[in-house]
Protein backbone atom coordinates (compact mmCIF):
# COMPACT_ATOMS: atom_id res chain seq x y z
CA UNK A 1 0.00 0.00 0.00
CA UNK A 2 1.09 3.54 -0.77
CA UNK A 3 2.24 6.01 2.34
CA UNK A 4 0.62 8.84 2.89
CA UNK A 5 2.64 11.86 1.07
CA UNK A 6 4.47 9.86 -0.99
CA UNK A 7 4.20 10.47 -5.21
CA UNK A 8 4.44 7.62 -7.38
CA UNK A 9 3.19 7.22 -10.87
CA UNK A 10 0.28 4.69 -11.86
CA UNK A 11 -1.73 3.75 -14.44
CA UNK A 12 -5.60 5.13 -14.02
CA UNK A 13 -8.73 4.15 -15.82
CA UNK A 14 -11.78 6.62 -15.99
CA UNK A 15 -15.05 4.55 -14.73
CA UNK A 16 -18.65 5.33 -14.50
CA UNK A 17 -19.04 5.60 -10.64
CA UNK A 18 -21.59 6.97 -8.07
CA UNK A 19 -21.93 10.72 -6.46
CA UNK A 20 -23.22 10.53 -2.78
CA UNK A 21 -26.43 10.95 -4.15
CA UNK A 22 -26.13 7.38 -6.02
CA UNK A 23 -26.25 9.29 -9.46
CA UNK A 24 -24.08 8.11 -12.02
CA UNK A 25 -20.44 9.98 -12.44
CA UNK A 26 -17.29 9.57 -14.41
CA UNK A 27 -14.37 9.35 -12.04
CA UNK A 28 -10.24 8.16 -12.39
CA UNK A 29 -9.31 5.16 -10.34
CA UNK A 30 -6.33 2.63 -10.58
CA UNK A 31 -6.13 -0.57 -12.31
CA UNK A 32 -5.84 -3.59 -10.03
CA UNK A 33 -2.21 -4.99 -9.54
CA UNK A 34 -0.45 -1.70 -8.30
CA UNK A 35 -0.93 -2.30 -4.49
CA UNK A 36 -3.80 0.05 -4.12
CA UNK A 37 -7.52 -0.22 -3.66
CA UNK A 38 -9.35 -0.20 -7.06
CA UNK A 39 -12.24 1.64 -5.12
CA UNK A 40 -10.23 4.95 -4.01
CA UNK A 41 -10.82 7.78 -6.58
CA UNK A 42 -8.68 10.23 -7.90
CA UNK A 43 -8.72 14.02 -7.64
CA UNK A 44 -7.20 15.02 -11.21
CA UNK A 45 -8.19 17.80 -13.58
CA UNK A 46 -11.59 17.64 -14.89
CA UNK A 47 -10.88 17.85 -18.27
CA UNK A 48 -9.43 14.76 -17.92
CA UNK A 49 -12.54 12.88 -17.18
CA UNK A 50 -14.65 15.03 -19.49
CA UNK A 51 -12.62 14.80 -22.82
CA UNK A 52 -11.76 11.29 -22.77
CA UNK A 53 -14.50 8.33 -22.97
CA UNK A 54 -14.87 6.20 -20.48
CA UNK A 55 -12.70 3.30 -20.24
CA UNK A 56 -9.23 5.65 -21.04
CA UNK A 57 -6.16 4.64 -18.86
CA UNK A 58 -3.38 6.62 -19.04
CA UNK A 59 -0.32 7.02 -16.64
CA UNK A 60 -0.59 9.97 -13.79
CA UNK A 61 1.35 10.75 -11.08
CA UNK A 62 -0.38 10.61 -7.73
CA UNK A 63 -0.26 10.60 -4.07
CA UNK A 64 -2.48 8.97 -1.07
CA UNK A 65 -4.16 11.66 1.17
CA UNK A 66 -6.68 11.74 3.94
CA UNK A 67 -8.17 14.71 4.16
CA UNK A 68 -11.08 14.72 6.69
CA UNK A 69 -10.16 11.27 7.50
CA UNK A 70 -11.50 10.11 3.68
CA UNK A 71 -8.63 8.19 2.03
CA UNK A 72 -8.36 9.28 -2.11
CA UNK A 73 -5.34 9.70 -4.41
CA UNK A 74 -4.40 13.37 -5.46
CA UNK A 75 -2.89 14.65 -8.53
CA UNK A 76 -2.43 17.80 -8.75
CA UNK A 77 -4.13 19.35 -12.49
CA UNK A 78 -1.64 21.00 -14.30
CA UNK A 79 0.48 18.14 -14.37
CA UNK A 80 0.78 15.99 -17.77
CA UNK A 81 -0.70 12.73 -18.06
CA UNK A 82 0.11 10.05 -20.76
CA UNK A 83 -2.55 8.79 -22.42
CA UNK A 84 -2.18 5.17 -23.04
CA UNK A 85 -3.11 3.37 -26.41
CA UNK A 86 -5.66 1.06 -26.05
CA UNK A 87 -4.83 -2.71 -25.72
């Protein structure tokens, strides 16, 4: 599992999830295999999720945060991310 703090670069897949009112939402989590938990979103850039269909992995840098005691992964928007070709 990741420590809190610490960057490292993954690869992230945007997914239809659920806003806490059970509505459908695109969101950025990471693939299974990289030692973190498939479920824990990803703050990015917003653009991301909106000009890319769903389904688009690509490789972003990220760290593990807990603000208000709610584990996510962080990544801060102006950074690049590399768009992956699909398989």
């Amino acid at each position: 599992m990741a420590k809190l703090g610490e960057y490292r670069e993954i690869v992230a897949e945007i997914v239809v999830g659920r806003d806490s009112m059970g509505r459908p939402k695109r969101q950025v989590r990471p693939i299974p295999g990289q030692g973190l938990d498939t479920s824990l979103n990803i703050e990015s850039a917003r653009r991301l999720r909106e000009m890319n269909p769903i389904g688009t992995r690509f490789l972003i840098r990220v760290k593990l945060t807990d603000l208000e005691g709610t584990p996510f992964l962080y990544s801060h928007p102006a950074w690049p991310v590399e768009i992956l070709p699909k398989n």
